[in-house]
N, C-alpha and C. Protein backbone atom coordinates (compact mmCIF):
# COMPACT_ATOMS: atom_id res chain seq x y z
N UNK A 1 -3.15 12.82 -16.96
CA UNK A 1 -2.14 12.87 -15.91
C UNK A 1 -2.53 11.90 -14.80
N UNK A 2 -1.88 11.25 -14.30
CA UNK A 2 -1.77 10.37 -13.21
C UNK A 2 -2.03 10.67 -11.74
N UNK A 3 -2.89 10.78 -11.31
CA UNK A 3 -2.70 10.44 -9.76
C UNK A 3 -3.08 9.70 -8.63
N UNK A 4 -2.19 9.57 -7.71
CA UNK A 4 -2.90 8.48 -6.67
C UNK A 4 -3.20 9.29 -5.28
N UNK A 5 -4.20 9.29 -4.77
CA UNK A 5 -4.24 9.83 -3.46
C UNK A 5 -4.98 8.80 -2.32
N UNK A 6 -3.98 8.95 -1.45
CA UNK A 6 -3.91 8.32 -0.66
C UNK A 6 -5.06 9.16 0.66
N UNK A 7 -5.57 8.02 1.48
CA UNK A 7 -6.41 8.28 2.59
C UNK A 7 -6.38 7.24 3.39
N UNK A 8 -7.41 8.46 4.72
CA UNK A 8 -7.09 6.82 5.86
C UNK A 8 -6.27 6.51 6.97
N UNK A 9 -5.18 7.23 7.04
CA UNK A 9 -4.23 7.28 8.21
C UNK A 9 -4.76 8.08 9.68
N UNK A 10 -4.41 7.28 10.46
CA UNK A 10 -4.98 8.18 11.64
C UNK A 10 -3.76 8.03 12.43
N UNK A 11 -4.60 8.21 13.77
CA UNK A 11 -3.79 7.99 15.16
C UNK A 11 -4.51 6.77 15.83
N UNK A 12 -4.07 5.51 16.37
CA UNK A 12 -4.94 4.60 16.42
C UNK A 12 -4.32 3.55 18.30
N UNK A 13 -4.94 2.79 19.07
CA UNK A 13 -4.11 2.35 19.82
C UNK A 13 -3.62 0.95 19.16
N UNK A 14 -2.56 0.78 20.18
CA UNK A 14 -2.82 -0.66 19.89
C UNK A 14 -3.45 -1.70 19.36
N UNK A 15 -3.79 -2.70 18.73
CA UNK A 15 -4.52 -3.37 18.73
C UNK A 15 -6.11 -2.79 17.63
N UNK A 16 -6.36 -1.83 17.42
CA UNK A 16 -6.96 -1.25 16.57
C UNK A 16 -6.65 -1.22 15.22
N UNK A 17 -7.32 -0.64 14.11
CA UNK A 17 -7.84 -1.36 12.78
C UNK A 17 -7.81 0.15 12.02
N UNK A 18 -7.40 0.19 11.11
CA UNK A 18 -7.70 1.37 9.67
C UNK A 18 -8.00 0.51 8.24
N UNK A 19 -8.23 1.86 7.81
CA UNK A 19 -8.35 0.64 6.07
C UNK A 19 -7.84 2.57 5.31
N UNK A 20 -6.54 2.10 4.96
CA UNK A 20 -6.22 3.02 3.61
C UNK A 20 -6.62 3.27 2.58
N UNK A 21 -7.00 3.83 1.71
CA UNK A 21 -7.80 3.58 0.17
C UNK A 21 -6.46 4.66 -0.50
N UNK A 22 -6.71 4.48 -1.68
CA UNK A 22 -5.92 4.92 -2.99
C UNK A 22 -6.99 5.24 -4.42
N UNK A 23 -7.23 6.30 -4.32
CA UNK A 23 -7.67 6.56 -5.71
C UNK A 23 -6.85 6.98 -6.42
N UNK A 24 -7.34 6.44 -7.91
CA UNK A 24 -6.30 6.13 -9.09
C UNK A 24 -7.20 7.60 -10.12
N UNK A 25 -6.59 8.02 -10.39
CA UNK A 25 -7.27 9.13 -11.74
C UNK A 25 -6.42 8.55 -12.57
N UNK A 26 -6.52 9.07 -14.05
CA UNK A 26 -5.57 8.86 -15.22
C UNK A 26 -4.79 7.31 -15.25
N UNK A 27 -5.60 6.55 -14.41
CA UNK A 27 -4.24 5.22 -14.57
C UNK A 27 -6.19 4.10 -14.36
N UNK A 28 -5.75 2.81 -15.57
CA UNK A 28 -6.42 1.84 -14.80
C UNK A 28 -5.59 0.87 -13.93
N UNK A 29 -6.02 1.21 -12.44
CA UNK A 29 -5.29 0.63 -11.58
C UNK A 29 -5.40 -0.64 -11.51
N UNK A 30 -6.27 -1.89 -12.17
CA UNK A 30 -6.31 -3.47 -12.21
C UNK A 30 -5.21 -3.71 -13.28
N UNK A 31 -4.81 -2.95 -14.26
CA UNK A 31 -4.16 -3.36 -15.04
C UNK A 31 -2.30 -3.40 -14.71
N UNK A 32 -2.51 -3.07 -13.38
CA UNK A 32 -0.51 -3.35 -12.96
C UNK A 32 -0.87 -3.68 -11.87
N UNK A 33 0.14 -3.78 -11.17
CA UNK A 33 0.94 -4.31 -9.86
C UNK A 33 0.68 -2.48 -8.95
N UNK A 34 0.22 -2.78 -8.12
CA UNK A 34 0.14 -1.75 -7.45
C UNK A 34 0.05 -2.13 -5.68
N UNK A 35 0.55 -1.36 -4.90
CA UNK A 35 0.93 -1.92 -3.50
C UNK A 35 1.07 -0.41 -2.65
N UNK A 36 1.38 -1.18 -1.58
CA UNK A 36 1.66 -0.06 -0.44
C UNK A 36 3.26 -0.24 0.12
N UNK A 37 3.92 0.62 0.63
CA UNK A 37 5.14 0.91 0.75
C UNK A 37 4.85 1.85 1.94
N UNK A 38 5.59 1.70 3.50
CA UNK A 38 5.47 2.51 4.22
C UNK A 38 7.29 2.85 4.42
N UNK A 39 7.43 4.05 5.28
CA UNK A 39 8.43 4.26 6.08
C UNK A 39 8.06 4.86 7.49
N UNK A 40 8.61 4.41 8.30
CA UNK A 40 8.69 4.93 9.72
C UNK A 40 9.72 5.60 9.74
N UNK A 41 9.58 6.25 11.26
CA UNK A 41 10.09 7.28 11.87
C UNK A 41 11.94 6.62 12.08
N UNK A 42 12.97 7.23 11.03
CA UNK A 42 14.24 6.71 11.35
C UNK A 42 14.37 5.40 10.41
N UNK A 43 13.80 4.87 9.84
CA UNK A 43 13.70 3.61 8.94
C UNK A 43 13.51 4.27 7.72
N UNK A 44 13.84 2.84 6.72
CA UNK A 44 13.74 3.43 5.32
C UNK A 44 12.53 2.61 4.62
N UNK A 45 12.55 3.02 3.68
CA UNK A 45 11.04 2.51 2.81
C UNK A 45 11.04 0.91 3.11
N UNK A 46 9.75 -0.10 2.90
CA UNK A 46 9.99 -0.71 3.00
C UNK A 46 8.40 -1.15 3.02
N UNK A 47 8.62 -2.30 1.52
CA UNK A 47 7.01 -2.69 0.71
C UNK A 47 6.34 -3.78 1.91
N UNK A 48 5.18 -3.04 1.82
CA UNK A 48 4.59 -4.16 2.80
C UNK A 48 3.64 -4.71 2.26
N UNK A 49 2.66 -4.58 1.24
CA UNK A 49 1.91 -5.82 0.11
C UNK A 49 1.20 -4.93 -1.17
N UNK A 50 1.87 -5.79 -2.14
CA UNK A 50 0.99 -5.79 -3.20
C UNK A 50 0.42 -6.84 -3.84
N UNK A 51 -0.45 -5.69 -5.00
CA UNK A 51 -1.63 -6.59 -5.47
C UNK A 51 -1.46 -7.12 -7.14
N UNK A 52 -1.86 -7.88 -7.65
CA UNK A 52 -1.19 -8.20 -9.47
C UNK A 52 -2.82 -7.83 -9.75
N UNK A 53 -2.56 -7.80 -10.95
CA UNK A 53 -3.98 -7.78 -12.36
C UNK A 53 -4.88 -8.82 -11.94
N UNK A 54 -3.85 -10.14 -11.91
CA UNK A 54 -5.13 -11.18 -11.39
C UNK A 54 -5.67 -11.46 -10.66
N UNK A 55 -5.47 -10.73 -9.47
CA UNK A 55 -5.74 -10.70 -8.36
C UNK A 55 -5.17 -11.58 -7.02
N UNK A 56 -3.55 -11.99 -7.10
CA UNK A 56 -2.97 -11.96 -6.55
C UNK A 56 -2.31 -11.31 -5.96
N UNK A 57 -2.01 -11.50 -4.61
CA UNK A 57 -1.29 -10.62 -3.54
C UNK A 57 -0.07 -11.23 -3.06
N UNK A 58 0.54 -10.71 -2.11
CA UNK A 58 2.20 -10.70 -1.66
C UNK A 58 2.04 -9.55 -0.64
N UNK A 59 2.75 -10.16 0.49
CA UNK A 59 2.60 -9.73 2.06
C UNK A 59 4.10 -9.27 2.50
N UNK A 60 4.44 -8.72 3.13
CA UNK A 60 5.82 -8.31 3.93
C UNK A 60 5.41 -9.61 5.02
N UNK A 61 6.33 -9.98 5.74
CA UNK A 61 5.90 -11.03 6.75
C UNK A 61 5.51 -10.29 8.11
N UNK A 62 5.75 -9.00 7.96
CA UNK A 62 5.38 -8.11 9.49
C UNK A 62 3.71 -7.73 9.02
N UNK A 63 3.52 -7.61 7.70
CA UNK A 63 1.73 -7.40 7.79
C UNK A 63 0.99 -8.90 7.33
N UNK A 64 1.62 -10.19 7.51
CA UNK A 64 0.83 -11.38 6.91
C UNK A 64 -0.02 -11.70 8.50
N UNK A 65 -1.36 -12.10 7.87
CA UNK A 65 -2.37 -12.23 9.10
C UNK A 65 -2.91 -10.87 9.38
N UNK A 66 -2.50 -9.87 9.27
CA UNK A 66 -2.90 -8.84 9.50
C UNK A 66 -3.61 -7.68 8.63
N UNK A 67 -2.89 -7.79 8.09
CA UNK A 67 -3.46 -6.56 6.37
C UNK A 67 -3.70 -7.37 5.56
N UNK A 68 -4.74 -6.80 4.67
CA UNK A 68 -5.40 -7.49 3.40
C UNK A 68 -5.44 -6.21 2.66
N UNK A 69 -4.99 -6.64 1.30
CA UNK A 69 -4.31 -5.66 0.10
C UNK A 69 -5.79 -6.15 -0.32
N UNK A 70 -6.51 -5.13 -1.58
CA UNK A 70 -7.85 -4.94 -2.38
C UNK A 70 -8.17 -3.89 -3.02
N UNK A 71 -8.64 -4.38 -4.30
CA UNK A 71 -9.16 -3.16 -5.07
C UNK A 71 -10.61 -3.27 -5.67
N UNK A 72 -11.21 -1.90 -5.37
CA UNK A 72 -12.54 -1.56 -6.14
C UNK A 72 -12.32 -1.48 -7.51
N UNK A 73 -12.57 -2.47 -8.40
CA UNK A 73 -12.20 -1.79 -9.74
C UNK A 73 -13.45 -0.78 -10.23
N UNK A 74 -14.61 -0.77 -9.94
CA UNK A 74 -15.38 -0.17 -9.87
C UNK A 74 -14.90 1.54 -9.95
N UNK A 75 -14.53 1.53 -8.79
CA UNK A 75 -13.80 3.13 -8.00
C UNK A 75 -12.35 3.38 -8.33
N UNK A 76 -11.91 1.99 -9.15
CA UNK A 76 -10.34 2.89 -9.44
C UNK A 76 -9.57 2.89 -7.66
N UNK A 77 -9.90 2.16 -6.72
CA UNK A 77 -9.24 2.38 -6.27
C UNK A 77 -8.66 1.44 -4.78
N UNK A 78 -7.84 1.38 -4.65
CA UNK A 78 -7.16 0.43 -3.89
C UNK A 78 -7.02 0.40 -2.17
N UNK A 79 -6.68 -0.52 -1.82
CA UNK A 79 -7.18 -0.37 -0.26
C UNK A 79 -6.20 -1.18 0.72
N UNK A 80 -5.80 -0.68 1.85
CA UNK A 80 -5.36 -1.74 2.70
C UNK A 80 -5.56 -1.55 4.18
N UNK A 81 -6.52 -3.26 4.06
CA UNK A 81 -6.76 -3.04 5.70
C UNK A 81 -6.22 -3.49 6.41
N UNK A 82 -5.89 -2.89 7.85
CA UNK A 82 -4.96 -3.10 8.91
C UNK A 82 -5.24 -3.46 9.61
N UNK A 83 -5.52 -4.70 10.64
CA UNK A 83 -6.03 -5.13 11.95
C UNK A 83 -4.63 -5.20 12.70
N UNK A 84 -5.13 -5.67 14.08
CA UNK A 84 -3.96 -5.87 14.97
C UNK A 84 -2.96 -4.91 15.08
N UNK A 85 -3.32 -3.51 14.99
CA UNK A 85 -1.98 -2.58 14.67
C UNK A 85 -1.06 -2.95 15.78
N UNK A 86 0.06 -2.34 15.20
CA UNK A 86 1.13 -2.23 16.56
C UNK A 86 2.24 -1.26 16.64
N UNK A 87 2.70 -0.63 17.61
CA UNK A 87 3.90 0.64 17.68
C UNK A 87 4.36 0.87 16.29
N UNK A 88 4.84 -0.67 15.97
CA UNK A 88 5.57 -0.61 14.90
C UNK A 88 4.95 -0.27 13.51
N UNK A 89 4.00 -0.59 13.59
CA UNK A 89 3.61 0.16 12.44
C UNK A 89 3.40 1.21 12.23
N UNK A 90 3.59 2.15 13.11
CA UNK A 90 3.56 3.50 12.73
C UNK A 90 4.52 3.86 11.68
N UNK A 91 4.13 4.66 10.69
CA UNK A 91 5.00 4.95 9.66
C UNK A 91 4.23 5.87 8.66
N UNK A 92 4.51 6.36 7.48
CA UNK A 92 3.87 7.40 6.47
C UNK A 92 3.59 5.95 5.50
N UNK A 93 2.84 5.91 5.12
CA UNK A 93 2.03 4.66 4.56
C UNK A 93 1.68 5.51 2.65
N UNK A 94 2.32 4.94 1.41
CA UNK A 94 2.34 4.95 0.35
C UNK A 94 1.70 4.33 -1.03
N UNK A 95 0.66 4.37 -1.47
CA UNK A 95 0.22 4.13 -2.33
C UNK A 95 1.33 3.85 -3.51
N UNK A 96 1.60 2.93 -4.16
CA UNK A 96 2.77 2.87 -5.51
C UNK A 96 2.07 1.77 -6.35
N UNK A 97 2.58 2.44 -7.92
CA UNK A 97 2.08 1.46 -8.75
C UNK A 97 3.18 1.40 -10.01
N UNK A 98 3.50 0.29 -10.52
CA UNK A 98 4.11 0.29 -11.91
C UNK A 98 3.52 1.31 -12.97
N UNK A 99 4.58 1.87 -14.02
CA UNK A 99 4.05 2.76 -15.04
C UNK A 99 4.12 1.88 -16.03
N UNK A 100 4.19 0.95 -16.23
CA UNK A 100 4.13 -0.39 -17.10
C UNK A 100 3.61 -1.95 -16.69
N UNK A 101 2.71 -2.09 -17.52
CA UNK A 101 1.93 -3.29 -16.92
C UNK A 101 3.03 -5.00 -17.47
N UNK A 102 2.93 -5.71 -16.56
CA UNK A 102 3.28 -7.38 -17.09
C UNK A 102 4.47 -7.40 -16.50
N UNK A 103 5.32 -6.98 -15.31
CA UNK A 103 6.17 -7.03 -14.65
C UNK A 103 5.34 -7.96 -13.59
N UNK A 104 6.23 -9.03 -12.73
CA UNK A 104 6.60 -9.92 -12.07
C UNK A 104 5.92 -9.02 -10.74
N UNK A 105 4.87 -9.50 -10.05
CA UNK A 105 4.23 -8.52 -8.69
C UNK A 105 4.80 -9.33 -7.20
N UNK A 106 5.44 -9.90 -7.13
CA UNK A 106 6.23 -10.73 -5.86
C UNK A 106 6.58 -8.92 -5.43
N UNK A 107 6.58 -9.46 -3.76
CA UNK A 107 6.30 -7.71 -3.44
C UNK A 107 7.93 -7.19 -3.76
N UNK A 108 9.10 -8.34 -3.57
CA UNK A 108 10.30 -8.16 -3.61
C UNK A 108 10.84 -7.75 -4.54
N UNK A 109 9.87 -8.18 -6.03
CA UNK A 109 10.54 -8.01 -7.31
C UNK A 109 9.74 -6.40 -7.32
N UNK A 110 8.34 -6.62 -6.78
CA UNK A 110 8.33 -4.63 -7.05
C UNK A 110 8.75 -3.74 -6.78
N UNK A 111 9.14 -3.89 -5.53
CA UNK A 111 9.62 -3.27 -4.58
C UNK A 111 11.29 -2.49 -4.94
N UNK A 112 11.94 -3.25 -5.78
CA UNK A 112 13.10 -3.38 -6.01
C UNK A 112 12.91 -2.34 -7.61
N UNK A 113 11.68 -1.49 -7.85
CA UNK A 113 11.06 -1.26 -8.85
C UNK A 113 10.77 0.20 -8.18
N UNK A 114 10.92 0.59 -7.36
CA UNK A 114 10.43 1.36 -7.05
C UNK A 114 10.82 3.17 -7.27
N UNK A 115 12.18 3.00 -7.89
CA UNK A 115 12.13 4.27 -8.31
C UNK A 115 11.65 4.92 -9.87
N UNK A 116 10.93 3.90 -9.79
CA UNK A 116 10.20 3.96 -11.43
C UNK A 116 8.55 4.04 -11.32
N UNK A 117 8.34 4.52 -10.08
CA UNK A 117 6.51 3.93 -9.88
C UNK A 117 6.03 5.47 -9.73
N UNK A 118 4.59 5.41 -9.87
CA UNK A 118 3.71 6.61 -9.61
C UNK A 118 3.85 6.50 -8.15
N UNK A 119 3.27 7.31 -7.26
CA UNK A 119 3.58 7.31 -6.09
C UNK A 119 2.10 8.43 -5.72
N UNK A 120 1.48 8.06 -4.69
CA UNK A 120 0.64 8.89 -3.58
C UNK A 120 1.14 10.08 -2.75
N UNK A 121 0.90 10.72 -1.96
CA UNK A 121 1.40 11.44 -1.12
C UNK A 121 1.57 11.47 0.40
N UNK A 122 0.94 9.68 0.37
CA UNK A 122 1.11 9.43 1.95
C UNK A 122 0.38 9.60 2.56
N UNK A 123 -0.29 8.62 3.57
CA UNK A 123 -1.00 9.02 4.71
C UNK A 123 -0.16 8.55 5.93
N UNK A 124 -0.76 9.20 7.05
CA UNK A 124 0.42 8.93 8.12
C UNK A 124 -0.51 8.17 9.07
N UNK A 125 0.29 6.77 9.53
CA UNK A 125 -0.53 5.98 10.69
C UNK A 125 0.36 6.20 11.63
N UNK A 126 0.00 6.15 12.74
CA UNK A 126 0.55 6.86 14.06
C UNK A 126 0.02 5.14 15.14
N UNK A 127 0.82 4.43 15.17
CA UNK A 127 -0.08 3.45 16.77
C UNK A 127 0.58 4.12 18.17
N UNK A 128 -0.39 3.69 18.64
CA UNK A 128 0.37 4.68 20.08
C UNK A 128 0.06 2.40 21.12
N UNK A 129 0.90 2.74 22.31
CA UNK A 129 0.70 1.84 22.85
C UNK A 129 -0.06 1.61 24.21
């Protein structure tokens, strides 16, 4: 059985830093496209970077310069760090991965994938200003 659990969300100010992790059970997580997907408060989902097999990535343009998508293959498990937070990023922050490997990882083409993915249970980042 599959799961991803998500960690890592806090309450943070401005300008301050988290790093999310994702552990993978039942799935090898290098072998798909796997990413993060947040929603905020009143907004709808909305992919902010994933990672491919080969170790290519794909950024939302609100986390480029800022977050860096990564995985332990070691630990099964995936990570995203956040510098520079801001208001706006507050949101419930999502671990997602394809249930089928060799799909196209552009965050747009996954993203657009998404009612077909394993899914985490969220951690919640909170920026205050």
């Amino acid at each position: 059985q599959v799961q991803l659990v998500d960690a890592g969300g806090d309450s943070v100010q401005a300008g301050g830093s988290l790093r999310l992790s994702c552990a993978a059970s039942g799935y090898t997580s290098s072998s798909y496209c796997m990413g993060w997907i947040r929603q905020g408060p009143g907004k709808e989902r909305e992919g902010v970077a994933v990672l491919d097999s080969d170790g290519s990535t794909s950024y939302a343009d609100s986390a480029k310069g800022r977050f860096t998508i990564s995985q332990d293959n070691a630990k099964n498990t995936l990570y995203l760090q956040m510098t520079s937070l801001k208001p706006e990023d507050t949101a419930m922050y999502y671990c997602a991965a394809d249930k089928i490997p060799g799909y196209e990882c552009s965050l747009g083409s996954w993203f657009n994938r998404r009612d077909f993915f394993y899914w985490g249970q969220g951690t919640q980042v909170t920026v205050s200003s």
